[in-house]
Every structure is written in structure tokens, then in C-alpha cells.
Protein backbone atom coordinates (compact mmCIF):
# COMPACT_ATOMS: atom_id res chain seq x y z
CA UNK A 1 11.00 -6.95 4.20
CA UNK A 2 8.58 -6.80 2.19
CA UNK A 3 5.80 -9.59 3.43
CA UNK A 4 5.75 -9.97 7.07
CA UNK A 5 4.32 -12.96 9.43
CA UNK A 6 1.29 -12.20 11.29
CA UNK A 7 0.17 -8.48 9.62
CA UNK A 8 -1.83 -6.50 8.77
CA UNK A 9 -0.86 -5.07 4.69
CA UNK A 10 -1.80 -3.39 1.88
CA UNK A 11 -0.67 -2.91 -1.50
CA UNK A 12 -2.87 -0.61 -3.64
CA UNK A 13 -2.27 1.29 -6.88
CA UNK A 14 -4.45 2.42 -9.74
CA UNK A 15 -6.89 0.23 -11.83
CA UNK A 16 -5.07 -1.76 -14.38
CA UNK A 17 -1.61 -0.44 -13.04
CA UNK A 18 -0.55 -4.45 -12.15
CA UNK A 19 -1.26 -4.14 -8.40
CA UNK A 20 -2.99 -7.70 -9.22
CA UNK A 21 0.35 -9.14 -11.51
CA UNK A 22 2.76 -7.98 -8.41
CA UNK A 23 0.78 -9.32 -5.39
CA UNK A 24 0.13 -13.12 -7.22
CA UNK A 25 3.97 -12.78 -7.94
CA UNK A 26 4.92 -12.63 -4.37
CA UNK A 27 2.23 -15.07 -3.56
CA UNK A 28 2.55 -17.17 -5.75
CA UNK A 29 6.61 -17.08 -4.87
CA UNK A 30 5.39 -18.43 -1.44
CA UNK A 31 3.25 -21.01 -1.91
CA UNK A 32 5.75 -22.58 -4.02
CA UNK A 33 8.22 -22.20 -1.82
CA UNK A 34 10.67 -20.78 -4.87
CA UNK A 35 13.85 -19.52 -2.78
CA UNK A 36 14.09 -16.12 -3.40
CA UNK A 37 12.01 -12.98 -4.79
CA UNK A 38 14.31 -9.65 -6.18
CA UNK A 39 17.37 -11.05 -3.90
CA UNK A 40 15.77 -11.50 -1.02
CA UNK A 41 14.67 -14.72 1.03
CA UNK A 42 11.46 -16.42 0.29
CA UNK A 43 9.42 -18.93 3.12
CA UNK A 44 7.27 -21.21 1.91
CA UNK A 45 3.73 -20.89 2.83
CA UNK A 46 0.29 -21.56 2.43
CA UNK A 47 -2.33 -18.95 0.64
CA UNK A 48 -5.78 -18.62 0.20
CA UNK A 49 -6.91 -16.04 -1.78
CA UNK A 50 -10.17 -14.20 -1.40
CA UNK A 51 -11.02 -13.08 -5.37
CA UNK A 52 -13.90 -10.40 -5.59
CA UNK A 53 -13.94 -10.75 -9.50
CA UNK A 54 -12.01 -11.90 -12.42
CA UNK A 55 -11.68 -15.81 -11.71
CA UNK A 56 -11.19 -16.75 -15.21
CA UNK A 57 -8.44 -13.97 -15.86
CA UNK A 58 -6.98 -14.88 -12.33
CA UNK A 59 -6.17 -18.56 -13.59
CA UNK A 60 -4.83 -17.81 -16.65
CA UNK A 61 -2.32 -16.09 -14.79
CA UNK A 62 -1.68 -18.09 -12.14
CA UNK A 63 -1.14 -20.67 -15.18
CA UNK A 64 1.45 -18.18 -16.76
CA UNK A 65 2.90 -17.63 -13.90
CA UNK A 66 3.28 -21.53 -13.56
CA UNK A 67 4.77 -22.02 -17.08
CA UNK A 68 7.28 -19.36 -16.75
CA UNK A 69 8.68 -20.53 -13.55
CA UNK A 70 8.49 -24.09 -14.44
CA UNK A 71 6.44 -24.49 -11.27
CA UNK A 72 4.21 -27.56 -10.51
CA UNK A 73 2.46 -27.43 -7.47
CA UNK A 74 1.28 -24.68 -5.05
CA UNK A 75 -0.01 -24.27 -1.61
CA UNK A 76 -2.65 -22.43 -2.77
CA UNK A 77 -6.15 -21.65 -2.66
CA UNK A 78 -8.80 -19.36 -4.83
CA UNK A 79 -12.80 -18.59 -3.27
CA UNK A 80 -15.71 -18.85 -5.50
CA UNK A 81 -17.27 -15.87 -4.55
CA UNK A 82 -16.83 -12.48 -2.46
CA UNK A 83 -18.62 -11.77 0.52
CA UNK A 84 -19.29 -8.13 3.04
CA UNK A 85 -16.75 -9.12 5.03
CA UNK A 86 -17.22 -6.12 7.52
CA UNK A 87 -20.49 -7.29 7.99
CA UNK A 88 -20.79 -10.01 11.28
CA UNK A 89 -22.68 -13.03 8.72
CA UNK A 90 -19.85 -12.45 5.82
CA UNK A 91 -16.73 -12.72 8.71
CA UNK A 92 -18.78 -15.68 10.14
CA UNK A 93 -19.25 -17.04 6.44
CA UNK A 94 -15.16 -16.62 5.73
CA UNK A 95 -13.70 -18.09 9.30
CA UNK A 96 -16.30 -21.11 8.77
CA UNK A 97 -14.90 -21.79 5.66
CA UNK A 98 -11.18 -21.40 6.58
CA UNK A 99 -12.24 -24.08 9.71
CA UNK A 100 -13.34 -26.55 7.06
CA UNK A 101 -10.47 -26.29 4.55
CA UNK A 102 -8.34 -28.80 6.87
CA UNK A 103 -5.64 -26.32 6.90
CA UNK A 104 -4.31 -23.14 8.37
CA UNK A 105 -3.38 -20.27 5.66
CA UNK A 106 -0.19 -18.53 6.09
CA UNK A 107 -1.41 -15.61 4.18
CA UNK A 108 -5.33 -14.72 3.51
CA UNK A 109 -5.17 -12.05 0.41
CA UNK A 110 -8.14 -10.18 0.00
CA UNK A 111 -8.59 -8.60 -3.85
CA UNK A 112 -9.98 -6.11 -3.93
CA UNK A 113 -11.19 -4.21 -0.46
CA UNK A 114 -14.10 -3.21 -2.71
CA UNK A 115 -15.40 -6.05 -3.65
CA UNK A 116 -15.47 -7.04 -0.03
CA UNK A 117 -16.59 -4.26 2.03
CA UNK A 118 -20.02 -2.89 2.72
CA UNK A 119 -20.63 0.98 3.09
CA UNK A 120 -18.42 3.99 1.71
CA UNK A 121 -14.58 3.16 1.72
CA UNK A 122 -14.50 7.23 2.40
CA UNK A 123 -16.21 6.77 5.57
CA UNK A 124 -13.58 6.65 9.20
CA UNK A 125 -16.73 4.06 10.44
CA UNK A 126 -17.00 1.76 7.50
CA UNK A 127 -13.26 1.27 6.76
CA UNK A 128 -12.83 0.58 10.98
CA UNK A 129 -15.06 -2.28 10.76
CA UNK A 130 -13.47 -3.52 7.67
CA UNK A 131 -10.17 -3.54 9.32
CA UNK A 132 -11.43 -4.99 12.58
CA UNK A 133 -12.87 -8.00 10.48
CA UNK A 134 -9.39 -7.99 9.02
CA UNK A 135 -7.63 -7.96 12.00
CA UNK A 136 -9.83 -10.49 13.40
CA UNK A 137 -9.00 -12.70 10.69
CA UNK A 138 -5.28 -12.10 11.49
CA UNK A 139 -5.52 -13.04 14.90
CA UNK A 140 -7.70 -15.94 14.60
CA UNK A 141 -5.95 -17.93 11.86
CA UNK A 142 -1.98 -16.26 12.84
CA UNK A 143 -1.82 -15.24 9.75
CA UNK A 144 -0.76 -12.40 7.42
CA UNK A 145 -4.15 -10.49 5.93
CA UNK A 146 -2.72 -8.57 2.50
CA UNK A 147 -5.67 -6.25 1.23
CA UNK A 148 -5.46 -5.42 -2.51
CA UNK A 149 -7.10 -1.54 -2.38
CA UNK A 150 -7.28 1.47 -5.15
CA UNK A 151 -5.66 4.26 -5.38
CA UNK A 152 -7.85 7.61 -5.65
CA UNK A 153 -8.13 9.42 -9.36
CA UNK A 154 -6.58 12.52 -8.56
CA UNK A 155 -2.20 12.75 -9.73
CA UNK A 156 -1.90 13.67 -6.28
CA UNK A 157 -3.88 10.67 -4.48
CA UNK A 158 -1.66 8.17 -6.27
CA UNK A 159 0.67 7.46 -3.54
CA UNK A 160 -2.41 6.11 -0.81
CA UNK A 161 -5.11 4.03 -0.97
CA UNK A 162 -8.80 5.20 -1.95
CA UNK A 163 -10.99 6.53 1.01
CA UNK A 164 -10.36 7.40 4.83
CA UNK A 165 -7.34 7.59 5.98
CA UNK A 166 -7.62 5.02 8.71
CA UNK A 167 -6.83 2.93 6.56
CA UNK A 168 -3.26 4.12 6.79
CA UNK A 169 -2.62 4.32 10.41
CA UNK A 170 -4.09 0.07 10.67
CA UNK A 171 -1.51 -0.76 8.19
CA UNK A 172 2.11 -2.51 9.40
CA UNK A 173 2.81 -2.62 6.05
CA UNK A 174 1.39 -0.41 2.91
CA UNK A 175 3.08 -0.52 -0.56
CA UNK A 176 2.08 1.38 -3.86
CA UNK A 177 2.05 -0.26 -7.26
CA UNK A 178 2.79 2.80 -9.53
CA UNK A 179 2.84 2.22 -13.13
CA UNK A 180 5.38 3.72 -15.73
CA UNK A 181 4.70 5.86 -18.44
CA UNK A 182 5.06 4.78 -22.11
CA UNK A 183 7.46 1.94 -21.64
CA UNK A 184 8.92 2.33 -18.12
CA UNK A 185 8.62 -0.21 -15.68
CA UNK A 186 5.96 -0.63 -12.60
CA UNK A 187 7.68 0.90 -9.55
CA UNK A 188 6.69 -1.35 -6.07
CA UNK A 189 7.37 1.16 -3.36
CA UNK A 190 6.75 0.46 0.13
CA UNK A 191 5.51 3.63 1.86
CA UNK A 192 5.00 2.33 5.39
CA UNK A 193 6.77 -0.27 7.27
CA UNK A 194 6.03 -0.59 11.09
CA UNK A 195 8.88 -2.66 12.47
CA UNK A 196 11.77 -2.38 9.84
CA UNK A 197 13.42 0.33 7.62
CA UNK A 198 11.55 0.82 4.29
CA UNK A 199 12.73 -1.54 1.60
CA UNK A 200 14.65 0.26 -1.47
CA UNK A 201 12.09 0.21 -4.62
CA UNK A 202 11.57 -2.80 -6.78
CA UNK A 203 10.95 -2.37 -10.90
CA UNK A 204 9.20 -5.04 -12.49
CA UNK A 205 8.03 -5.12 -15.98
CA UNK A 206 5.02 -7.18 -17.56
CA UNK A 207 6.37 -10.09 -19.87
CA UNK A 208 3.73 -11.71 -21.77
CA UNK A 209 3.38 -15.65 -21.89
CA UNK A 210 1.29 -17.83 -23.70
CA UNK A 211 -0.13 -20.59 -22.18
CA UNK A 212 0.61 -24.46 -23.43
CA UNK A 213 -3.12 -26.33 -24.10
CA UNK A 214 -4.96 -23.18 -23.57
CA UNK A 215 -6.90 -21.59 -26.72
CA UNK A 216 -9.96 -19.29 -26.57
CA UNK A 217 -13.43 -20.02 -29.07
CA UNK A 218 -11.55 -18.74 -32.34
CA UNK A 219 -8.69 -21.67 -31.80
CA UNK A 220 -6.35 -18.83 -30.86
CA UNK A 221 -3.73 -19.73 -27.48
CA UNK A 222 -4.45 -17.41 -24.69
CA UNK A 223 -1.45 -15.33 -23.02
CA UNK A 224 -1.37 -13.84 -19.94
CA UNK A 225 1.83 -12.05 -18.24
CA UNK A 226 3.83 -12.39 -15.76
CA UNK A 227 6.41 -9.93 -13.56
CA UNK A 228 9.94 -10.15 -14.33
CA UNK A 229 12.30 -7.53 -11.96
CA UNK A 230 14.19 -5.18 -14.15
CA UNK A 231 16.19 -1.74 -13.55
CA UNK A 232 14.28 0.92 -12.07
CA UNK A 233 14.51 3.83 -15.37
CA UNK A 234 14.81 7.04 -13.67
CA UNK A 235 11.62 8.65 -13.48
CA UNK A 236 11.80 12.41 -13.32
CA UNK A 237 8.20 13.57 -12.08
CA UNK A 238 8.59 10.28 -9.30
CA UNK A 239 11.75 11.51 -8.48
CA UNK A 240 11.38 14.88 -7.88
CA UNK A 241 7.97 13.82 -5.92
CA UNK A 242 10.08 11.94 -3.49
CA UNK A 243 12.84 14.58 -2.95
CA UNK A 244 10.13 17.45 -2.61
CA UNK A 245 8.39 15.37 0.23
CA UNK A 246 12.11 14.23 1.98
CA UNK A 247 12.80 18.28 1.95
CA UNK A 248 9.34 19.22 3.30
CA UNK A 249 9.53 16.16 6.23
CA UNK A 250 12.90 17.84 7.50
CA UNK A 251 11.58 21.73 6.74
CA UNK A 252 8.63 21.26 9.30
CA UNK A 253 10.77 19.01 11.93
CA UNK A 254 13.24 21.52 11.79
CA UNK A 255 10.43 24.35 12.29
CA UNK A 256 8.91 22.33 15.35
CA UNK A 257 11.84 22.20 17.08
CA UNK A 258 13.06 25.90 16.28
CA UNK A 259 9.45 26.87 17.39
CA UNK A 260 8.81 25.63 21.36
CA UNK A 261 8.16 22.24 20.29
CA UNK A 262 4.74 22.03 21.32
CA UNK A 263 2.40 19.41 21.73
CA UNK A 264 -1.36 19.06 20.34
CA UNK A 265 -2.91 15.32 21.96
CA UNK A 266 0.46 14.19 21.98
CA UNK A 267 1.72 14.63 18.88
CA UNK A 268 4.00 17.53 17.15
CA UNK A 269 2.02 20.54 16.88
CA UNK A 270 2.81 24.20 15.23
CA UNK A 271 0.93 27.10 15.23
CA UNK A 272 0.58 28.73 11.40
CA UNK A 273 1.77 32.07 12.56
CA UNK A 274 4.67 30.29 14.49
CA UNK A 275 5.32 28.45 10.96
CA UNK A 276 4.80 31.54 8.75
CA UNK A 277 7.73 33.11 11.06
CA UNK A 278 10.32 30.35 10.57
CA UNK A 279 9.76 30.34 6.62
CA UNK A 280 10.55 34.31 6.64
CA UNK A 281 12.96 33.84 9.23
CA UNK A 282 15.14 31.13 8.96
CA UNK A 283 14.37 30.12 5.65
CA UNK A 284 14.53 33.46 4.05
CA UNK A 285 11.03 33.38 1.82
CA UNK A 286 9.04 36.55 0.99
CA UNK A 287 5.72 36.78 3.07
CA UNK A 288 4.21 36.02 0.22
CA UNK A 289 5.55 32.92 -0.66
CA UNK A 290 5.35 31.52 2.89
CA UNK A 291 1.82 31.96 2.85
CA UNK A 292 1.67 29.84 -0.29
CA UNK A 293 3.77 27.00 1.92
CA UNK A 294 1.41 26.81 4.60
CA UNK A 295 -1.68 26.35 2.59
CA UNK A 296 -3.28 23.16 2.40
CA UNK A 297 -4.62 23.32 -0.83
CA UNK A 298 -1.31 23.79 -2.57
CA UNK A 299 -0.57 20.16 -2.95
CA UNK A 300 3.18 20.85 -4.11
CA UNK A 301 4.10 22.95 -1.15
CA UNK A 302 5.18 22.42 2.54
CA UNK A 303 1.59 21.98 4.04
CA UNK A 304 -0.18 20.66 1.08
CA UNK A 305 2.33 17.48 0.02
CA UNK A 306 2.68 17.08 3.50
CA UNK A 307 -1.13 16.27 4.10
CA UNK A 308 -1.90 14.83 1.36
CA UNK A 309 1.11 11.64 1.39
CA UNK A 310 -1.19 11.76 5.18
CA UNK A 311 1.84 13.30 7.28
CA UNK A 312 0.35 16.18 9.13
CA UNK A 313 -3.25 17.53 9.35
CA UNK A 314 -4.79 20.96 10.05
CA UNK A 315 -5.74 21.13 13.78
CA UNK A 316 -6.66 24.02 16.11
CA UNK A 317 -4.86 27.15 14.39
CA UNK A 318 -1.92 25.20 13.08
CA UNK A 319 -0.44 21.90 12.25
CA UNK A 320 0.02 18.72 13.90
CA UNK A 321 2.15 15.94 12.62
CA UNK A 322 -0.10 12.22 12.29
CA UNK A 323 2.54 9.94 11.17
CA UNK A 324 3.36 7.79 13.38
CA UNK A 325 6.98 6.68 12.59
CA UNK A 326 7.66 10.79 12.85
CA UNK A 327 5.94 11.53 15.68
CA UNK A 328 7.87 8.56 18.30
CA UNK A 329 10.91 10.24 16.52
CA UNK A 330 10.45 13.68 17.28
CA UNK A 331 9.19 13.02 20.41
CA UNK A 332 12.03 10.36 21.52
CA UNK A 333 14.45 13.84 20.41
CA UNK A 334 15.75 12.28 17.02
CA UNK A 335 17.28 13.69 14.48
């Protein structure tokens, strides 16, 4: 599943990677109510659209979009303007004019979280009160909220959105856009999903259309594109990225249980000395090369990758595990 009724979602990715392209696509699958997206099911819906920028480059896609699927009408709706939502007058300013539209949106998108937040996305306080408007929003109106975020600008920051990491831990659903190199295609990869199994990756690639009756000053027709699923093309560095972090998730579950499995607030904690002994241990590295594991800042290794996709944090003289999907399974025994 990859949009779900009634949450709260995110799908971020780097500027100009086609986080934009892939979230219209499914959007604009539902409001017209076209029967299926990548094989799966499609319900129709109703979407407004919150736009923080770019309204003439979001129609001409919407019309590409339109002329490549042969699609008519659409149940949905584009704002003039972006307001501080996480401030009490802008989520005033947004439910008033959701009351007066004479309907009730399925899905409100909101592109980008930028463009619609006050304060610094880096702060825990700012981003709560963004997602509280959000959530309000989602409760109010029964709806699905879908914020469009950025990545950060590190290699290593690709895989989460920009700023605090509450972000993460509000989400029921977060998904990366994560563009190809040279001519590969845009991977869609859904890292968190509250209630289901995480959906196998989709590959879409960018097909350009022009647009019938549209021309710019110079007489010349105006294109746009449009996503069109394709074959994932193996991608080595992605690749290897996802087994390195699958390897590290079962090296420290295996560690906390071999270790006393101890407890820091509730969630999977291990001591670093406790972890430095079960690297030299059981998993036969030099002292030297366990110490490398355990530091944070090496982003490649046990400690580091692990923190940074936002698994575990540093905490008292050790570790403690943060996600929450892992945690309910360790502590519930699972394997």
C-alpha cells in the first residue's frame, strides 16, 4: 500500500529528483478515479492540493499528465497561495477555506513542507507544531495529509527527509524519491509503513509530452513530462546500501539479545563495551576494527548507517534502538 485512508505521509527526495512528477502521478491517478497505479488498485478520490510555488509549471503538468492518459476530468483542486501553516492564523486560514469549498478532500497534499512551515525544519519544536497542524488537518477533514519534504545535501542524508527527526517517528507512511544516475530510472521506495509490510520498489522514468494548444511567447509548444513505470536497472551503490543496512539491523539485534537484553526507557539498549565484546567475540573482528563499527561518525559501519537511516541513537554509554517497527519486535521476542 502505498497511499493509505486517513494518514499521516511523506514522500521526500532531493530538489529536482521528480518527488513533484511521482506524487501528482498518484494523485492525479485518484482523482480520476483511473483503476490501477503499477498493478495495484486505485480508489477514486477527491484532492486538494496545497502548492507553495510553481503554479504555472504545476499546470502544465497536470495538463501532460491529462493528455497522456486521455483523462478529462478530475476531482481536483490547486490553492493560490501558501500559508505558515504551523502557525494558529495560517491552520485557521486553510480549515476555513476547506469549509467553504462545498466539499470534503480525500487527500490534502501539501508541496513543499518548506514553503509552508514557519521556524527551522531542524528544530524537534518547529517540526512538532507543523505536524500537529497536520494532524489536525487529518482529523478534522478524515482525510489523508501527504507532505512533499527535501531530502538533506549530504550522500548519506538521501534516504530521510531534511531536518529533525520527528519528523520520522509522526509518519504512518514515508517514501523516498531517489533519482538515477545518467539514464537510470527514479527509484520510489517506501521506507516506513506503520500498519502493512513495506511495498517492493517502484521505477518510473520521466517521458516527455507536449501539450496540444499550448505554445510559449516564441510560438514554440510547451512539454512537460509525465511518469511512466519501467524496470527497476540494478543499481549497484543502492544496492549494496540496502544490503549493508539489512546486515547491520540483524548484527545489533543479534548483539542485544546475546548481550542481557537490556532496556534504556523502554526500548533496546546496549552498552558500547557490551557491543565492542560481541564484535571480537562472536563476530571475530580485530579490536581495532570493532572500534571503527561502533563509531557514530563512520556512516558506512554498524553504528554510523544505523543512526543515520534514524534506527538507533547514542544514549547513556551505549546504544538504544528508536525505530519503532524494531523495537515492538524485539521486545514482543521476534525473530
Amino acid at each position: 500500500m502505498w497511499v493509505q485512508k486517513q494518514a499521516l505521509m511523506m514522500v521526500h527526495g532531493p530538489s529536482g529528483g521528480g518527488k513533484t512528477f511521482v506524487t501528482l502521478d498518484w494523485l492525479l491517478h485518484i482523482a480520476s478515479g483511473r483503476p490501477e497505479w503499477a498493478g495495484l488498485k486505485v480508489k477514486k478520490g477527491t484532492v486538494l492540493y496545497l502548492a507553495g510555488e510553481g503554479h504555472a509549471g504545476l499546470r502544465a503538468r497536470i495538463a501532460a499528465w491529462k493528455h497522456h492518459h486521455q483523462v478529462q476530468h478530475l476531482d481536483f483542486y490547486v490553492s493560490r497561495d501558501a500559508v505558515d501553516l504551523n502557525t494558529p492564523e495560517g491552520l485557521r486560514r486553510v480549515i476555513e477555506a476547506i469549509e467553504a469549498l462545498g466539499f470534503i478532500p480525500d487527500i490534502i497534499a501539501i508541496d513543499t513542507v518548506h514553503r509552508h512551515m514557519v521556524g527551522d525544519e531542524n528544530s524537534a519544536a518547529d517540526t512538532k507544531t507543523f505536524i500537529d497542524a497536520a494532524d489536525t488537518l487529518k482529523k478534522r477533514f478524515n482525510a489523508t495529509v501527504l507532505l512533499v519534504h527535501h531530502t538533506g545535501n549530504s550522500d548519506e542524508a538521501q534516504h530521510r527527509a531534511r531536518g529533525s527527526s520527528a519528523w520520522r517517528g509522526a509518519l504512518d507512511i514515508e517514501i523516498s524519491v531517489v533519482p538515477g544516475k545518467k539514464d537510470a530510472p527514479i527509484r520510489i521506495v517506501q521506507r516506513k509503513s506503520k500498519d502493512a509490510e513495506l511495498a517492493p520498489h517502484v521505477c518510473v522514468q520521466l517521458q516527455g509530452v507536449y501539450i496540444p494548444g499550448w505554445f510559449d511567447d516564441e510560438g514554440e509548444q510547451i512539454s512537460s513530462a509525465v511518469p511512466v513505470i519501467t524496470e527497476c536497472d540494478s543499481d549497484e551503490a543502492k544496492d549494496e546500501h540496502d544490503k549493508a543496512l539489512v546486515g547491520h539491523i540483524r548484527m545489533i539485534q543479534e548483539a542485544w539479545r546475546s548481550t542481557g537484553e537490556e532496556l534504556f526507557e523502554g526500548s533496546p539498549y546496549i552498552t558500547k563495551s557490551a557491543l565492542l565484546s560481541f564484535l571480537i567475540n562472536n563476530k571475530g573482528l580485530s579490536e581495532s576494527s570493532a572500534k571503527q563499527y561502533v563509531k557514530p561518525s563512520q556512516g558506512k559501519r554498524l553504528i554510523g548507517n544505523l543512526i543515520n537511516n534514524d534506527i538507533a541513537k547514542e544514549a547513556l554509554n551505549g546504544f538504544v534502538i528508536v525505530e519503532p517497527a524494531m523495537v515492538s519486535q524485539l521486545r514482543l521476542g521476534k525473530k
